[in-house]
PDB file of N, CA and C in Angstrom:
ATOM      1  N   UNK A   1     127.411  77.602  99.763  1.00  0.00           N
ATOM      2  CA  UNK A   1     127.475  77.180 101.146  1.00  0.00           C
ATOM      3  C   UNK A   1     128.704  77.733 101.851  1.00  0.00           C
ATOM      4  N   UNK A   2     129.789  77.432 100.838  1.00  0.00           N
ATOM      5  CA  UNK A   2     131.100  78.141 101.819  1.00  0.00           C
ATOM      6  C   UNK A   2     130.929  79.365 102.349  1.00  0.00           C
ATOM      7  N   UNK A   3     130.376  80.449 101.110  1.00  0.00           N
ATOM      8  CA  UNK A   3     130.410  82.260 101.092  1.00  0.00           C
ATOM      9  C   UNK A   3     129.622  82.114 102.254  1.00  0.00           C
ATOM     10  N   UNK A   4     128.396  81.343 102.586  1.00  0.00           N
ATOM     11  CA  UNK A   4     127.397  81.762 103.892  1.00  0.00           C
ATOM     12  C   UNK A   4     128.111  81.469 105.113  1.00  0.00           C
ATOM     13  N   UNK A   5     129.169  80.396 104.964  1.00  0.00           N
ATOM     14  CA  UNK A   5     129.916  80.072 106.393  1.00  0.00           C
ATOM     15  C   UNK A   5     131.476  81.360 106.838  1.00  0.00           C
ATOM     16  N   UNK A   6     131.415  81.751 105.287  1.00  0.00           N
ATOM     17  CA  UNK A   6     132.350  82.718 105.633  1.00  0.00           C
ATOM     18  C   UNK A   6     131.572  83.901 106.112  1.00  0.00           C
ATOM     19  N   UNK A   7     130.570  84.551 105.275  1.00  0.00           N
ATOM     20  CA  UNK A   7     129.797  85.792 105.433  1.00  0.00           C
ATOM     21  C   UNK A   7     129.441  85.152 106.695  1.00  0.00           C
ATOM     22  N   UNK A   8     129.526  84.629 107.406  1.00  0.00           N
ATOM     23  CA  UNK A   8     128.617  84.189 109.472  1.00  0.00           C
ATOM     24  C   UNK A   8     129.834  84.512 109.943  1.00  0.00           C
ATOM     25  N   UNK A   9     131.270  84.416 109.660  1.00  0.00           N
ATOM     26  CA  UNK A   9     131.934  84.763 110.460  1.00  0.00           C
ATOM     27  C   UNK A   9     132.348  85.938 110.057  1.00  0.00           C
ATOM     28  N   UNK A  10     132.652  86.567 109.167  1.00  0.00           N
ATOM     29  CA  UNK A  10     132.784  88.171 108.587  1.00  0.00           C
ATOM     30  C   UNK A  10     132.202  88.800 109.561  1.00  0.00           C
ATOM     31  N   UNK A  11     130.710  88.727 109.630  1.00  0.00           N
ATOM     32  CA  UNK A  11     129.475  89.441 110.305  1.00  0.00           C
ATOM     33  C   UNK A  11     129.916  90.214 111.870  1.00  0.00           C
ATOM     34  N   UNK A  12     130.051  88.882 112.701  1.00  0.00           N
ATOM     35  CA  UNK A  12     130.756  89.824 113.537  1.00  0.00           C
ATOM     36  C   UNK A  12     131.755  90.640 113.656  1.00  0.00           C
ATOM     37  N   UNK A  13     132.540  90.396 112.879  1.00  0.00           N
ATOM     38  CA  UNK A  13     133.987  90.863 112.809  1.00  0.00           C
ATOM     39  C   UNK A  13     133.862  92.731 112.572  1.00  0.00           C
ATOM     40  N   UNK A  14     133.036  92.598 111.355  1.00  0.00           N
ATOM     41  CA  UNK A  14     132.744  93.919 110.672  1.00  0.00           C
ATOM     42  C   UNK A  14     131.837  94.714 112.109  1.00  0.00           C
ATOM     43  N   UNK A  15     131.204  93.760 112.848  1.00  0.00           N
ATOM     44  CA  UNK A  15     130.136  94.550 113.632  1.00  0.00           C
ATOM     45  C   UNK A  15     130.982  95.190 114.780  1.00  0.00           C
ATOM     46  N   UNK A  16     131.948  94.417 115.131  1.00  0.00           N
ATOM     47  CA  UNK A  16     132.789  94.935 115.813  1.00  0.00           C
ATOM     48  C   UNK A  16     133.471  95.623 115.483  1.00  0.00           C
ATOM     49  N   UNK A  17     134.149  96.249 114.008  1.00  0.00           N
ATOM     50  CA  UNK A  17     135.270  97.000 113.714  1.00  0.00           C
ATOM     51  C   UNK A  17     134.589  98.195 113.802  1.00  0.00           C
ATOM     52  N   UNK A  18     132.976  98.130 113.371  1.00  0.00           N
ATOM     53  CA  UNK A  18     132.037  99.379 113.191  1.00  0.00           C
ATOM     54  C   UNK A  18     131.874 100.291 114.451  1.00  0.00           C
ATOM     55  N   UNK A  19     131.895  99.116 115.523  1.00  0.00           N
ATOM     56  CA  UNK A  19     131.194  99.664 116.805  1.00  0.00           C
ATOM     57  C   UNK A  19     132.845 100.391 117.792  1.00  0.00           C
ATOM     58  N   UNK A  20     134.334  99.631 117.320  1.00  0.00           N
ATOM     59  CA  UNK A  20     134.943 100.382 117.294  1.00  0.00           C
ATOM     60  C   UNK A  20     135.710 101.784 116.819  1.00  0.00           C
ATOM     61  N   UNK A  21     135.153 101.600 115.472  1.00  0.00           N
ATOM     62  CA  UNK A  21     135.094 102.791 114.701  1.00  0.00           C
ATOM     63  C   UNK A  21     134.705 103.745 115.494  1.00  0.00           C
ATOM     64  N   UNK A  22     133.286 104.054 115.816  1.00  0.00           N
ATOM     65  CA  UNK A  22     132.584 104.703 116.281  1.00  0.00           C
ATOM     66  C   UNK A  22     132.825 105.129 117.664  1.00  0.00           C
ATOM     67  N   UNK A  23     133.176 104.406 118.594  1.00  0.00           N
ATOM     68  CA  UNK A  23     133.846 104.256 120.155  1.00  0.00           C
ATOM     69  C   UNK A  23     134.974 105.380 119.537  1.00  0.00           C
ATOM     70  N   UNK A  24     135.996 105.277 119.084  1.00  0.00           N
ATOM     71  CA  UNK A  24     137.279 105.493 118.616  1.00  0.00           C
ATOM     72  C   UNK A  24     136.556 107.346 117.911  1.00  0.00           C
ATOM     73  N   UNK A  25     135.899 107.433 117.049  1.00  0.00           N
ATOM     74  CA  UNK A  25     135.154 109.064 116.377  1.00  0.00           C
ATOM     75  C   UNK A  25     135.308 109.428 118.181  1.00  0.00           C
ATOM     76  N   UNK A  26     134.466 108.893 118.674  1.00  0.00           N
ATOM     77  CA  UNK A  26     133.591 109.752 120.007  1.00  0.00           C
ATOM     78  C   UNK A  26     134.793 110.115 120.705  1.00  0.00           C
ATOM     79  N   UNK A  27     135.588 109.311 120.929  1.00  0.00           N
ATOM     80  CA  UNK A  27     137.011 109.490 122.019  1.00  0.00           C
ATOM     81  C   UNK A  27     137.560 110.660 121.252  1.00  0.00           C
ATOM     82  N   UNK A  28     137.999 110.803 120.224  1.00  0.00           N
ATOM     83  CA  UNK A  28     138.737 112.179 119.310  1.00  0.00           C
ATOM     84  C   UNK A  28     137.860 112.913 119.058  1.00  0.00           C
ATOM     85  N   UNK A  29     136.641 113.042 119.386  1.00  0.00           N
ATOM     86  CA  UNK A  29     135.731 114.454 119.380  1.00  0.00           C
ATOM     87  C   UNK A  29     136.034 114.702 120.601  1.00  0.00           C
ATOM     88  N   UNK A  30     136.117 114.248 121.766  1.00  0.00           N
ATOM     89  CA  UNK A  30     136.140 114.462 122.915  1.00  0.00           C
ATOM     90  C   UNK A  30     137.882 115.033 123.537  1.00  0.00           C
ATOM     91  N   UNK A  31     138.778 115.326 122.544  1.00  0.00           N
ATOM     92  CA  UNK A  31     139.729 115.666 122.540  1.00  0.00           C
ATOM     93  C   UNK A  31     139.752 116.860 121.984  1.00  0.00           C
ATOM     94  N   UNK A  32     138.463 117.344 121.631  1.00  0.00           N
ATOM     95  CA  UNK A  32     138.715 119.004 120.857  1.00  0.00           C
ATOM     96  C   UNK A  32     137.640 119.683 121.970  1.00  0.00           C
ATOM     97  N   UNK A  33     137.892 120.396 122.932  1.00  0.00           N
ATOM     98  CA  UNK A  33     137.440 121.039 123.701  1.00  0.00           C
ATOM     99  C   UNK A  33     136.010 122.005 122.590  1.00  0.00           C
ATOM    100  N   UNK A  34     136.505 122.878 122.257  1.00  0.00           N
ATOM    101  CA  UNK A  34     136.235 123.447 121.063  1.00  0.00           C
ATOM    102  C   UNK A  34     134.472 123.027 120.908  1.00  0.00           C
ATOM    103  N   UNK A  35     134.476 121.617 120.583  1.00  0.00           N
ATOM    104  CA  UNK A  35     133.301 120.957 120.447  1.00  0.00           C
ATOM    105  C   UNK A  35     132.318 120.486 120.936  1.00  0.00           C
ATOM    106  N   UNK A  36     133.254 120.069 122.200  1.00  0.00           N
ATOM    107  CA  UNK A  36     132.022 119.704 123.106  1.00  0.00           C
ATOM    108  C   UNK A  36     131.239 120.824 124.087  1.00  0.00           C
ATOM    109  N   UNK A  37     132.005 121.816 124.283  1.00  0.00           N
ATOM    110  CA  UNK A  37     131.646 122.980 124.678  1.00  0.00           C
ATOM    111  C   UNK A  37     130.404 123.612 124.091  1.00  0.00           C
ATOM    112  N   UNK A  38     130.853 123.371 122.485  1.00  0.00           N
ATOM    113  CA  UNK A  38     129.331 123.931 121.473  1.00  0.00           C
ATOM    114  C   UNK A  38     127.962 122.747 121.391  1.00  0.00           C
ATOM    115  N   UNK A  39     128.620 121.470 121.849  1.00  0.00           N
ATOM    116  CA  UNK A  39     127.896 121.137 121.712  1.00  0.00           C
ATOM    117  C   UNK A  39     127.106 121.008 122.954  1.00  0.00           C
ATOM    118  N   UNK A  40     127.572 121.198 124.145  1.00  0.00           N
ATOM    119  CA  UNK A  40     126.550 121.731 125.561  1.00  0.00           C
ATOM    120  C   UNK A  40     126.166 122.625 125.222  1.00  0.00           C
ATOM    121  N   UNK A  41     126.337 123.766 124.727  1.00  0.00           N
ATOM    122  CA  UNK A  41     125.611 125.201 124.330  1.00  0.00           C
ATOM    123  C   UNK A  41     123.931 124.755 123.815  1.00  0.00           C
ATOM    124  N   UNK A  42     124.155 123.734 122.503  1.00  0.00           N
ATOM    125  CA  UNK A  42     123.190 123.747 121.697  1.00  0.00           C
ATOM    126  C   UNK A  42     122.524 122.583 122.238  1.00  0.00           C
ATOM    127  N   UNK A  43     122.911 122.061 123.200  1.00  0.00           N
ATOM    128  CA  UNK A  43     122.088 120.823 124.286  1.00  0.00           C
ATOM    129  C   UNK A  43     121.262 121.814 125.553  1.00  0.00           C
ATOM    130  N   UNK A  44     121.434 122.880 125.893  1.00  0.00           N
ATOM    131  CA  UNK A  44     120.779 123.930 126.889  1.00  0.00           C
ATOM    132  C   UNK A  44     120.184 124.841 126.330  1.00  0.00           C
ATOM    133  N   UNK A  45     120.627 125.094 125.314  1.00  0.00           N
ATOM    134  CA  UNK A  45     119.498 125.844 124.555  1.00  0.00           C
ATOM    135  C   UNK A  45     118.347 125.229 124.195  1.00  0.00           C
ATOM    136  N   UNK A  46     118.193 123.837 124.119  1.00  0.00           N
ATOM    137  CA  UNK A  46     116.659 123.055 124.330  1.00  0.00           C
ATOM    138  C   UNK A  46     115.643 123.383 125.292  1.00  0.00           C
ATOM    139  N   UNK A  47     116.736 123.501 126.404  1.00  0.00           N
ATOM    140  CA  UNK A  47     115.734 123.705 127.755  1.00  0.00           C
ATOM    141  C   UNK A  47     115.580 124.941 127.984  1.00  0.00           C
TER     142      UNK A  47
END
């Protein structure tokens, strides 16, 4: 019973560290010119 009252509050915690994780990747890709440049290239080359 305890582990389930702890694992309920873990849950968000982790969901949030994840979703900052990820926020946080995107911001430092977006600091290498380099990349996002290639990666418009290979986003217009679709169309």
């Amino acid at each position: 019973m305890i582990s389930a009252q702890i694992s309920a509050k873990i849950k968000p915690a982790l969901r949030w560290a994840l979703i900052l994780l990820v926020l946080g990747l995107v911001f430092l890709a977006y600091l290498q010119p380099a990349l996002m440049v290639q990666l418009s290239e290979q986003l217009w080359a679709c169309f």
